[in-house]
PDB file of N, CA and C in Angstrom:
ATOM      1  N   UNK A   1      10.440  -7.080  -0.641  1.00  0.00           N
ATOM      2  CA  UNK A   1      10.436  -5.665  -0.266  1.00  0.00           C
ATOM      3  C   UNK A   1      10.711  -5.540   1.227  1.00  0.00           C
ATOM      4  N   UNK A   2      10.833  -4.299   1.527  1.00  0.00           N
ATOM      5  CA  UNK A   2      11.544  -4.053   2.897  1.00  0.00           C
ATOM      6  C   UNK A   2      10.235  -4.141   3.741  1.00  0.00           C
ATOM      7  N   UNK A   3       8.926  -3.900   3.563  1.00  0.00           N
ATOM      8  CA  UNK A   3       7.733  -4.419   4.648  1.00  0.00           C
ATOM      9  C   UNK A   3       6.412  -3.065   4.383  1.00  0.00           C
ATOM     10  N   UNK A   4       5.914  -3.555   5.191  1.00  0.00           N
ATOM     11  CA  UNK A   4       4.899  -2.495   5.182  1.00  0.00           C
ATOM     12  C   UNK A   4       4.054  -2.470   6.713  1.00  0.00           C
ATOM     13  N   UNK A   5       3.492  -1.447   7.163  1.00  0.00           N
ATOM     14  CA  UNK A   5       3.119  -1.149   8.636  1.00  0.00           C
ATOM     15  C   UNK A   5       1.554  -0.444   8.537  1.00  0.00           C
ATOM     16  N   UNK A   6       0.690  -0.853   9.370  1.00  0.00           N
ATOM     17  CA  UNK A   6      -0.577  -0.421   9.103  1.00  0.00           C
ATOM     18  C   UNK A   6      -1.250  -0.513  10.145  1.00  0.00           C
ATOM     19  N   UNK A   7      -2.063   0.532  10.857  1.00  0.00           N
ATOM     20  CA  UNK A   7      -2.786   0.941  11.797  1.00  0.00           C
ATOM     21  C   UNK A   7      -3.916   0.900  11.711  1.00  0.00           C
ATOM     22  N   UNK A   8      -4.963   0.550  12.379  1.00  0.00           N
ATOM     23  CA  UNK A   8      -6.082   0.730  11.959  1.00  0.00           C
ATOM     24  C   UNK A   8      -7.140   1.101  13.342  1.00  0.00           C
ATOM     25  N   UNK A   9      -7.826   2.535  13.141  1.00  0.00           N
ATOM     26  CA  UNK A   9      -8.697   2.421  15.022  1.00  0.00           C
ATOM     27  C   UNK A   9     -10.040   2.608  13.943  1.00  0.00           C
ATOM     28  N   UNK A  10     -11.167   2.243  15.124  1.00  0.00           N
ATOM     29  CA  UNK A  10     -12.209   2.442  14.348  1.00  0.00           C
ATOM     30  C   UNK A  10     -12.585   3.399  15.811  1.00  0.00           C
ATOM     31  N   UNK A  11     -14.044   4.493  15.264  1.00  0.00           N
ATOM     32  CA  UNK A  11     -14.374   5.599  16.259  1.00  0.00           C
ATOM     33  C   UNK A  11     -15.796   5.614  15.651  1.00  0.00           C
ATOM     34  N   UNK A  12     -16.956   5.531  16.411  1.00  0.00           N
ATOM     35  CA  UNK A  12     -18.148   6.419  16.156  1.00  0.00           C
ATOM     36  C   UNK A  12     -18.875   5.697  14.255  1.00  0.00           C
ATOM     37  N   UNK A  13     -18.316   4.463  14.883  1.00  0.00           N
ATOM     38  CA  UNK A  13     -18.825   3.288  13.176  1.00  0.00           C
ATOM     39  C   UNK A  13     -17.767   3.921  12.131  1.00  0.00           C
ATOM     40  N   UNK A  14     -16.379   4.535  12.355  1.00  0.00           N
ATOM     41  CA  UNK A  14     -15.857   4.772  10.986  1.00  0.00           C
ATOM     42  C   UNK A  14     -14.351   4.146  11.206  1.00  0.00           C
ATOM     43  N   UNK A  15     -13.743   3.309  11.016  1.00  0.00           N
ATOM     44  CA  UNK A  15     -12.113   2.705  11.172  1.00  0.00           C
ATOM     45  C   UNK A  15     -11.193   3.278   9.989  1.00  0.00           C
ATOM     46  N   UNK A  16     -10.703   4.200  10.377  1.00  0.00           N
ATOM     47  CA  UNK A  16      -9.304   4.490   9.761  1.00  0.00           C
ATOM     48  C   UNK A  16      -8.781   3.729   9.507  1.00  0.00           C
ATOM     49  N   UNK A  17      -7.700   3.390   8.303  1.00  0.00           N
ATOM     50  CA  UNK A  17      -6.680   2.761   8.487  1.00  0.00           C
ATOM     51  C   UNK A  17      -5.516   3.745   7.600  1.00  0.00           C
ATOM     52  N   UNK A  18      -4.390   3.916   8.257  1.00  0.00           N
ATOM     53  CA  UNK A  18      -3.473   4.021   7.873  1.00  0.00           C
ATOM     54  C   UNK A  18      -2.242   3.508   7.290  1.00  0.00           C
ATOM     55  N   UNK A  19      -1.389   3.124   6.453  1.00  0.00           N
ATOM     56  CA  UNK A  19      -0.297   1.986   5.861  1.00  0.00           C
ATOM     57  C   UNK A  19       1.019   2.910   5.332  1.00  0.00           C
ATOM     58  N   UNK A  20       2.329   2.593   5.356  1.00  0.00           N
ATOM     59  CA  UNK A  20       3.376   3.167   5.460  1.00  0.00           C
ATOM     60  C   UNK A  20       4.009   1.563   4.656  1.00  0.00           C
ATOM     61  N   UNK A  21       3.898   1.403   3.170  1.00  0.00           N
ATOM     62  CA  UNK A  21       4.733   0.710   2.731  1.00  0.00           C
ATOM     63  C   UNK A  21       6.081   0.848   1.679  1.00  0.00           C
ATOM     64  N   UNK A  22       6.895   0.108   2.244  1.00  0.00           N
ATOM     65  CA  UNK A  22       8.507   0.978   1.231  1.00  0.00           C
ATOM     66  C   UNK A  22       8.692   0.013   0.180  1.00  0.00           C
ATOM     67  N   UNK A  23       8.709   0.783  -0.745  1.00  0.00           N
ATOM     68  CA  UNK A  23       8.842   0.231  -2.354  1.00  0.00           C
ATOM     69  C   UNK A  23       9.483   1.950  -2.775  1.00  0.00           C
ATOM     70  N   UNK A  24      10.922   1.069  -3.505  1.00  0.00           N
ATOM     71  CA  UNK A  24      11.171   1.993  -4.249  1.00  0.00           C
ATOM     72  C   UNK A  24      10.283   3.632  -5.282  1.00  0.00           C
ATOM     73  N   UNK A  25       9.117   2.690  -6.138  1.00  0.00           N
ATOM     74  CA  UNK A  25       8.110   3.450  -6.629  1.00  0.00           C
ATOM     75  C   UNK A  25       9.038   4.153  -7.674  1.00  0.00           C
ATOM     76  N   UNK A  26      10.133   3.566  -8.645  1.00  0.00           N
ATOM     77  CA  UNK A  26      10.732   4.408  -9.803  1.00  0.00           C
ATOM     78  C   UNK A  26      10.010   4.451 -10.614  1.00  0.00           C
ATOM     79  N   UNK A  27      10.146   5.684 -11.812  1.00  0.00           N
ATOM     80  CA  UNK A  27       9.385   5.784 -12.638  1.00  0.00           C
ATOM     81  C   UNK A  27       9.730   5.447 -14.114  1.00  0.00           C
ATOM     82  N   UNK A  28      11.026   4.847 -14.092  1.00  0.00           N
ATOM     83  CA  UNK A  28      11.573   4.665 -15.171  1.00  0.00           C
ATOM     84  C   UNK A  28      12.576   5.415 -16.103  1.00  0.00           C
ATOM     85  N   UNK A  29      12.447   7.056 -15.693  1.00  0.00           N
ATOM     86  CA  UNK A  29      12.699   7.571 -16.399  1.00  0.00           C
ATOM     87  C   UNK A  29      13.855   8.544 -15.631  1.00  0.00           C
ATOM     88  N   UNK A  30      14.214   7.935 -14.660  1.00  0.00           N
ATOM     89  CA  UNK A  30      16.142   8.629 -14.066  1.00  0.00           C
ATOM     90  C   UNK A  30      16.881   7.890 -14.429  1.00  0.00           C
ATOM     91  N   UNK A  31      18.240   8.253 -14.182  1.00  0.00           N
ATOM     92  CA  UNK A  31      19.461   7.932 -14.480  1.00  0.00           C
ATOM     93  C   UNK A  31      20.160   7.748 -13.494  1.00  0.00           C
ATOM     94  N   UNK A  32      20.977   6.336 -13.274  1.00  0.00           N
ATOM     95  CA  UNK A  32      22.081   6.323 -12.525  1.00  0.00           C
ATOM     96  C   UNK A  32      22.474   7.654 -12.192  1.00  0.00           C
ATOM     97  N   UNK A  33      23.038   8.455 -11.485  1.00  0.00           N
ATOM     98  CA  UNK A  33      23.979   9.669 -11.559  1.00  0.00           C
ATOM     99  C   UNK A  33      25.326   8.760 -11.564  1.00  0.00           C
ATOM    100  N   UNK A  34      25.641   8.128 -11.010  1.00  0.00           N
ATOM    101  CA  UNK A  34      27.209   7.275 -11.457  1.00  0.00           C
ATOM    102  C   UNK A  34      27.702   6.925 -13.056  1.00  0.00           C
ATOM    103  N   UNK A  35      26.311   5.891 -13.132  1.00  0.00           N
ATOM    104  CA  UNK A  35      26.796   5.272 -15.210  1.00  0.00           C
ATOM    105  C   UNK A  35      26.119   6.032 -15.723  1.00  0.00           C
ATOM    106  N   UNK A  36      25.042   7.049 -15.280  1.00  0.00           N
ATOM    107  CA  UNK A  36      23.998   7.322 -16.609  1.00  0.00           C
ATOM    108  C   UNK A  36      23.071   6.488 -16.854  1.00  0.00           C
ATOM    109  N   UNK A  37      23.467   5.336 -16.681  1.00  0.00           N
ATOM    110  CA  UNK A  37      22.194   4.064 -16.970  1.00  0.00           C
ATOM    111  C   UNK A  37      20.776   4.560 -16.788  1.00  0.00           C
ATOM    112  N   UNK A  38      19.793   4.259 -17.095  1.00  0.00           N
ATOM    113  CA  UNK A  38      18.248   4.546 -16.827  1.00  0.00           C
ATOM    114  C   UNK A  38      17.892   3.762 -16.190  1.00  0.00           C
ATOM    115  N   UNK A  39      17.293   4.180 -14.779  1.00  0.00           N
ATOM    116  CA  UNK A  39      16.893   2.449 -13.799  1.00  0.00           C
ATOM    117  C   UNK A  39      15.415   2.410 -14.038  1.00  0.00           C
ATOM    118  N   UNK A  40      15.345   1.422 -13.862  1.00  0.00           N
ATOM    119  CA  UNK A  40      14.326   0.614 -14.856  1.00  0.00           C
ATOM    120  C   UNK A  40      13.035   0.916 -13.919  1.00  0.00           C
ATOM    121  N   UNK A  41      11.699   0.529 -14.232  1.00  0.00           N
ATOM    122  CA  UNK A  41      10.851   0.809 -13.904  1.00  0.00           C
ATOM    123  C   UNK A  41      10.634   0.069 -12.841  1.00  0.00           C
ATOM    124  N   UNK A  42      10.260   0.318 -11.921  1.00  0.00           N
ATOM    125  CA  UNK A  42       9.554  -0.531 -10.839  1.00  0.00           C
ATOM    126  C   UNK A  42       8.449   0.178  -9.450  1.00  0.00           C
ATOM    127  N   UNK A  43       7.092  -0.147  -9.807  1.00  0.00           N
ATOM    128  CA  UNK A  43       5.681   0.694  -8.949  1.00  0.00           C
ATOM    129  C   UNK A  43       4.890  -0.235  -8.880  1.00  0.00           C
ATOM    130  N   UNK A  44       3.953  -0.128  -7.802  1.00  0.00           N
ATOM    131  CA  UNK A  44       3.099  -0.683  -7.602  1.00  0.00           C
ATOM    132  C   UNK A  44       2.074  -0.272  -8.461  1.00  0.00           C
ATOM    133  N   UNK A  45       1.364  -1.229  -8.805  1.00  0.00           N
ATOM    134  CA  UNK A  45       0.585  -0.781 -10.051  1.00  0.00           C
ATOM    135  C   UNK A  45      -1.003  -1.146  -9.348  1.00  0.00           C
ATOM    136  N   UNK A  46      -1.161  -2.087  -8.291  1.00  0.00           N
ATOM    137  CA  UNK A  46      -2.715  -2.456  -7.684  1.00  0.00           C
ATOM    138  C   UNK A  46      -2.226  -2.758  -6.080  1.00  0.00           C
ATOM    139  N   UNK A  47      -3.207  -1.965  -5.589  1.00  0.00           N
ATOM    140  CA  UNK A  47      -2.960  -2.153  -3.953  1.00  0.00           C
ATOM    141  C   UNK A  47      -4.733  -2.589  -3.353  1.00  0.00           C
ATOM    142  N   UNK A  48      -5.115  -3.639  -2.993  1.00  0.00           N
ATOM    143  CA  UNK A  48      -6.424  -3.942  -2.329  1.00  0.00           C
ATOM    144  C   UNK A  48      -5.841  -3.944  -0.952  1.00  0.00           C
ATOM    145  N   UNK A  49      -7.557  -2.883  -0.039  1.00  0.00           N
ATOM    146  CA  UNK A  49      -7.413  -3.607   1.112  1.00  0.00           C
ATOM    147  C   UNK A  49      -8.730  -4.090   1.717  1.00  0.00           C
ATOM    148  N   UNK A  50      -9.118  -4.807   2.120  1.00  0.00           N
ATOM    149  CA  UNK A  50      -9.556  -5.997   3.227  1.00  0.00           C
ATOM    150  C   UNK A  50     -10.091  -5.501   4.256  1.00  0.00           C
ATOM    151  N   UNK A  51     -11.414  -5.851   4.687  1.00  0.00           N
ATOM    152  CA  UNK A  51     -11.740  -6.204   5.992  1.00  0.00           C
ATOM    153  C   UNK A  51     -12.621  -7.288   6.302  1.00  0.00           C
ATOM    154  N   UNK A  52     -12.051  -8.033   7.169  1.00  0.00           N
ATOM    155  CA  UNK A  52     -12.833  -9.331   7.009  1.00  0.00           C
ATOM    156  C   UNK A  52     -12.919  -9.727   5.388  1.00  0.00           C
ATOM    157  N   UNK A  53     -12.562  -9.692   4.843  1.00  0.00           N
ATOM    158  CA  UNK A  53     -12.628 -10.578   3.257  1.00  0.00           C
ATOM    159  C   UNK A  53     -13.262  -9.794   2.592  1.00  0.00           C
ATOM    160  N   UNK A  54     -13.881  -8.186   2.820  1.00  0.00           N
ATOM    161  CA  UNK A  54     -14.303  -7.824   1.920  1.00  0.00           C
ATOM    162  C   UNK A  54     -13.929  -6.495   1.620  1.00  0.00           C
ATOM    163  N   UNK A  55     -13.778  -6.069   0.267  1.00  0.00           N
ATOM    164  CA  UNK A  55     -13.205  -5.315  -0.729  1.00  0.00           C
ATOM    165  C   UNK A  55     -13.363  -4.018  -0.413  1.00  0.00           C
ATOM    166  N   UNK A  56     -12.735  -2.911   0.563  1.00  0.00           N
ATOM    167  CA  UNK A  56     -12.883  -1.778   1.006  1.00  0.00           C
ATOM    168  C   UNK A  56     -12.588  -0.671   0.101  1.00  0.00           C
ATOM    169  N   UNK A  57     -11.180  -1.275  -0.106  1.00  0.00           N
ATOM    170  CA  UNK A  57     -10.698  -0.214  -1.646  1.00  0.00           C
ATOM    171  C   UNK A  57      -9.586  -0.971  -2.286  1.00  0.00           C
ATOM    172  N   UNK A  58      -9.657  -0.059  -3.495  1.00  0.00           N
ATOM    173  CA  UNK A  58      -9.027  -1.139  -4.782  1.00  0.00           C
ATOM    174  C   UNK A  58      -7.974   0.515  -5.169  1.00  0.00           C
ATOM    175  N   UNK A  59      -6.976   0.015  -5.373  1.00  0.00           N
ATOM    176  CA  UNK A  59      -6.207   1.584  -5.675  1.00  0.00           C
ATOM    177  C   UNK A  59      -5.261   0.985  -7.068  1.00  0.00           C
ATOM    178  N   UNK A  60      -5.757   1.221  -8.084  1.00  0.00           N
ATOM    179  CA  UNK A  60      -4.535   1.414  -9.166  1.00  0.00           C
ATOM    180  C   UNK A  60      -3.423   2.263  -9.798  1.00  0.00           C
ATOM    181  N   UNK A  61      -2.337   2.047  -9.085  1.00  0.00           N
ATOM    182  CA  UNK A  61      -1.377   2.743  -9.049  1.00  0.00           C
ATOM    183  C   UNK A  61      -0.329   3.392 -10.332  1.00  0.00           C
ATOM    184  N   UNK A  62       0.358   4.088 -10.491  1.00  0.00           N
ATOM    185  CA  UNK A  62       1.264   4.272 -11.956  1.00  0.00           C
ATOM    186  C   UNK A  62       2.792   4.734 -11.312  1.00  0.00           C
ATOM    187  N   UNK A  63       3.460   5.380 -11.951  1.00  0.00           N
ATOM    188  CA  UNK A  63       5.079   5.956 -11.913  1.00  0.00           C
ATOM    189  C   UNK A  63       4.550   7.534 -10.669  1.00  0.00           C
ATOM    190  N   UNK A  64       3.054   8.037 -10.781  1.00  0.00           N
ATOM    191  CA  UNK A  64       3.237   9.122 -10.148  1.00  0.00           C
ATOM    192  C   UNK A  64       3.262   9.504  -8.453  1.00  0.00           C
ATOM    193  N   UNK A  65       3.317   8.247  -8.012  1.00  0.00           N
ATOM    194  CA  UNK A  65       3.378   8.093  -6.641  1.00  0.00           C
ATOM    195  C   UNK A  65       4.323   7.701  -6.307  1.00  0.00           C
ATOM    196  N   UNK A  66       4.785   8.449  -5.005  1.00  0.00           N
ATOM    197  CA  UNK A  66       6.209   8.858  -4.663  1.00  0.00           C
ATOM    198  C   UNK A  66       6.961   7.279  -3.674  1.00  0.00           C
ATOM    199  N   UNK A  67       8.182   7.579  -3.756  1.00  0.00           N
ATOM    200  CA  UNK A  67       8.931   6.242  -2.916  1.00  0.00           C
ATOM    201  C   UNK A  67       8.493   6.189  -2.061  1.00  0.00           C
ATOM    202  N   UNK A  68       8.488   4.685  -0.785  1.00  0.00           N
ATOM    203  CA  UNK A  68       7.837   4.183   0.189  1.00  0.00           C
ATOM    204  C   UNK A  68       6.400   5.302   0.679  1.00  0.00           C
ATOM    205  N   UNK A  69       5.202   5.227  -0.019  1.00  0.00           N
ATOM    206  CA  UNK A  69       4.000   5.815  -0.358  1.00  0.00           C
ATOM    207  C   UNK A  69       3.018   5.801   0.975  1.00  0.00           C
ATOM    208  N   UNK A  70       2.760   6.821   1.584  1.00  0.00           N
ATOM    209  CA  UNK A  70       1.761   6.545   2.922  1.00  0.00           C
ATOM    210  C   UNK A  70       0.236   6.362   2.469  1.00  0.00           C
ATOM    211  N   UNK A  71      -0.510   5.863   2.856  1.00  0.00           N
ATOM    212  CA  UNK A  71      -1.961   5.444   2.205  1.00  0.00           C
ATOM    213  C   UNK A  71      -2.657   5.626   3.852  1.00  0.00           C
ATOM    214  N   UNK A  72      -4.540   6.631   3.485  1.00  0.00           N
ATOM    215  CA  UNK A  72      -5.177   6.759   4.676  1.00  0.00           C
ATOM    216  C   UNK A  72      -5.905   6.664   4.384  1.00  0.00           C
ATOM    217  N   UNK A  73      -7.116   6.183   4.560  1.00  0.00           N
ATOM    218  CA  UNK A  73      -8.712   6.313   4.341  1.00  0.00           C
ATOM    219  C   UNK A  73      -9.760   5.924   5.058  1.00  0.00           C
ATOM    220  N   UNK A  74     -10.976   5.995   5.389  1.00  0.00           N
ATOM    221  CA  UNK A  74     -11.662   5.860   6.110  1.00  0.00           C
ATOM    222  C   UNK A  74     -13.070   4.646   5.263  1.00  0.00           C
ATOM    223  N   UNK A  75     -13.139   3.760   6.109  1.00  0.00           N
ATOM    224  CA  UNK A  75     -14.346   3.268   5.653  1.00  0.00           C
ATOM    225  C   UNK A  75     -15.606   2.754   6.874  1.00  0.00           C
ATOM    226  N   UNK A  76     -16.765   2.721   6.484  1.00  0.00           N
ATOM    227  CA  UNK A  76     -17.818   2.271   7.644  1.00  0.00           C
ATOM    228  C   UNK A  76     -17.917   0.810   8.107  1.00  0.00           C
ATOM    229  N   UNK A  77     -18.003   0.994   9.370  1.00  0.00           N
ATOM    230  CA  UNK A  77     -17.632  -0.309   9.715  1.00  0.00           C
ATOM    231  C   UNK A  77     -16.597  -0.737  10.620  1.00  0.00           C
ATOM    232  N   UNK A  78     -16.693  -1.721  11.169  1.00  0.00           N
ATOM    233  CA  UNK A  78     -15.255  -1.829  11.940  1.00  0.00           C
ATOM    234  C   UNK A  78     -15.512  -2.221  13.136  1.00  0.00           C
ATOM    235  N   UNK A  79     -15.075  -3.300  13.391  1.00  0.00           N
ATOM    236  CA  UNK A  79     -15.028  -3.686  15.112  1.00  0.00           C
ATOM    237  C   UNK A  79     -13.818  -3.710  15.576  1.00  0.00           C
ATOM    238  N   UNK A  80     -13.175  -3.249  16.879  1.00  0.00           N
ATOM    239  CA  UNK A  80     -12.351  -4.040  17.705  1.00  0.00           C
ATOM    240  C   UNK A  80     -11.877  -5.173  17.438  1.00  0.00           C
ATOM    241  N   UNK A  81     -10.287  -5.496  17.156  1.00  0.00           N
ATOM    242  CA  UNK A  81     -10.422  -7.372  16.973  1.00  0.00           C
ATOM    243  C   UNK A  81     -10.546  -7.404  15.799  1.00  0.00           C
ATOM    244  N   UNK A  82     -11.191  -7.067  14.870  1.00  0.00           N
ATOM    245  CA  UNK A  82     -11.495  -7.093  13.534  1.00  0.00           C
ATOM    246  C   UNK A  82     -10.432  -6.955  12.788  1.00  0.00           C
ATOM    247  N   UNK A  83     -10.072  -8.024  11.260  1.00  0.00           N
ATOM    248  CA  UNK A  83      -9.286  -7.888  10.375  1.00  0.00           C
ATOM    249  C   UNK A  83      -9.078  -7.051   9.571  1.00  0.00           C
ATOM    250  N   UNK A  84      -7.928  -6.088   9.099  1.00  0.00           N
ATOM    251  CA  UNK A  84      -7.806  -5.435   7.920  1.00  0.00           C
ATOM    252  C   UNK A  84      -6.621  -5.644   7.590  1.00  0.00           C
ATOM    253  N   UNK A  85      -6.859  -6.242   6.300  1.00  0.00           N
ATOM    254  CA  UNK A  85      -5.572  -6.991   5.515  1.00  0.00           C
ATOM    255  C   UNK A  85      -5.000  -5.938   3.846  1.00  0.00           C
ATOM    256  N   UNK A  86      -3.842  -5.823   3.788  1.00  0.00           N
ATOM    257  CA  UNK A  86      -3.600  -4.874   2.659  1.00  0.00           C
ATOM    258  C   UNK A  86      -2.798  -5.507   1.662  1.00  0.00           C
ATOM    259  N   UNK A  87      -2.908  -5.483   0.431  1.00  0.00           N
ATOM    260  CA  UNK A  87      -1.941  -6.547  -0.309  1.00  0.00           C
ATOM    261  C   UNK A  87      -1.857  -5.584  -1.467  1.00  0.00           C
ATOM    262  N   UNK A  88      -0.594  -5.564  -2.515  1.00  0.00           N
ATOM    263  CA  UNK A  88      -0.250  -4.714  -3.277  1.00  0.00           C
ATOM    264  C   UNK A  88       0.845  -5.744  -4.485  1.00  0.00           C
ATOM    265  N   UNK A  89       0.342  -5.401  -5.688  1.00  0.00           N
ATOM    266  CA  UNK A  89       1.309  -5.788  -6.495  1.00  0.00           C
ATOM    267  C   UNK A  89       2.137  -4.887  -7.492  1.00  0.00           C
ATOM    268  N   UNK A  90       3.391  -5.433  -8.043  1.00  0.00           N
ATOM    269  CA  UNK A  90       4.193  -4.436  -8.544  1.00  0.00           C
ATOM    270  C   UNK A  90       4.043  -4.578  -9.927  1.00  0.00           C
ATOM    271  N   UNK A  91       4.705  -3.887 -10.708  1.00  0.00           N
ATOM    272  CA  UNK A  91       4.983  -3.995 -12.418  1.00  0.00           C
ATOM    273  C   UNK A  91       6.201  -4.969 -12.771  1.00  0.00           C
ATOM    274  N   UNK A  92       7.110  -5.687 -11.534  1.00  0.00           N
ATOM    275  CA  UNK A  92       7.573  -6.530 -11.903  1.00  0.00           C
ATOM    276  C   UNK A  92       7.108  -7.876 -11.432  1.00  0.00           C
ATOM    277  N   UNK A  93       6.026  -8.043 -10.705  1.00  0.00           N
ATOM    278  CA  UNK A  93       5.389  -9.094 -10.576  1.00  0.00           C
ATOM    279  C   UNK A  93       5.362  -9.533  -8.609  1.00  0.00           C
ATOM    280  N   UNK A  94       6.126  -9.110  -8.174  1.00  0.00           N
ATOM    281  CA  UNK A  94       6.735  -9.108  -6.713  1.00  0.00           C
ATOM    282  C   UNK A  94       5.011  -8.687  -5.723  1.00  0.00           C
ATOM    283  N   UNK A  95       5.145  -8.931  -4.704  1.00  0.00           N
ATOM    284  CA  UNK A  95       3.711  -8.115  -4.277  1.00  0.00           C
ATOM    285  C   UNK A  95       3.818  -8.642  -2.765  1.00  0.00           C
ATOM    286  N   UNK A  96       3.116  -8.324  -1.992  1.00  0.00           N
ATOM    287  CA  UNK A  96       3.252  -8.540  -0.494  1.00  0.00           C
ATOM    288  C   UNK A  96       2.025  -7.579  -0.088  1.00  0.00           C
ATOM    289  N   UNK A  97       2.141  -8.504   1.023  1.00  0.00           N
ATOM    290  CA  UNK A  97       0.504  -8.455   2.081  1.00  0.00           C
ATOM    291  C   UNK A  97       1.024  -8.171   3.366  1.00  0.00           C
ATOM    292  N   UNK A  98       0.137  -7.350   4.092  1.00  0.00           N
ATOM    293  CA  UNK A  98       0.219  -7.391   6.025  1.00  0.00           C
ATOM    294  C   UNK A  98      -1.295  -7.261   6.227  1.00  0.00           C
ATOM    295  N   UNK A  99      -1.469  -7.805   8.066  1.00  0.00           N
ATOM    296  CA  UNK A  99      -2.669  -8.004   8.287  1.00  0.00           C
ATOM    297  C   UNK A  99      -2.277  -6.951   9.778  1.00  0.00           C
ATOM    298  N   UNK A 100      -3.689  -6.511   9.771  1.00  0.00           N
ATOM    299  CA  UNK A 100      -3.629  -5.093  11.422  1.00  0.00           C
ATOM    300  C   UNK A 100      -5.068  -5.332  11.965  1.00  0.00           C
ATOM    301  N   UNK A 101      -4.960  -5.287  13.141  1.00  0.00           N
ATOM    302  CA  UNK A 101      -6.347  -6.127  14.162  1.00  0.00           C
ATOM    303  C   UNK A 101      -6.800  -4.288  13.810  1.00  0.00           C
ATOM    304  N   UNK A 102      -8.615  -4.016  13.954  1.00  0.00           N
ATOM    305  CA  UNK A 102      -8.488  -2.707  14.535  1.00  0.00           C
ATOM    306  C   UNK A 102      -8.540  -2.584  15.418  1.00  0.00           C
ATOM    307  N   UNK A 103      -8.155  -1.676  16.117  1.00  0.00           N
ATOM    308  CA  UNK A 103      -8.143  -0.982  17.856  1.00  0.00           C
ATOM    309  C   UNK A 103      -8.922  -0.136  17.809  1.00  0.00           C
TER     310      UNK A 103
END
């Protein structure tokens, strides 16, 4: 896949993180406009993210979330320096990870 980008500040014990990853996200059910063909399915179907090794959020995904998908949420916790790692897999098996210090 083409990558993914992720921010993360923490403020007042709460670290945002923000992620901007590009995946097509088809739903299966368009058509070429050229052949007509139906292009085939391809979404992220499970996205975990990480801090320090442990399980912040778990997101199971379907066809209804839109191409290259922005993701925000807030969890407690968070140092400076500190790891938050995001990893995501697809419905064709493909999947990819990035890691963001928080600030």
């Amino acid at each position: 896949m083409a990558g993914m980008r992720i921010r993360a500040r923490t403020e007042d014990g709460v670290t945002t993180v923000k992620a901007l990853i590009k995946h097509p996200m088809e739903t299966g059910l368009r058509k070429d406009p050229k052949t007509g063909a139906k292009i085939p399915a391809h979404h992220i179907t499970e996205l975990v993210c990480e801090h320090e090794g442990r399980t912040v959020l778990t997101c199971h995904w379907g066809t209804a979330v839109s191409k290259d998908p922005f993701l925000a949420f807030a969890f407690k916790g968070g140092k400076k320096g500190e790891t938050v790692r995001i990893r995501w897999v697809d419905n064709k098996g493909q999947s990819e990870e990035a890691t963001a210090q928080i600030g």
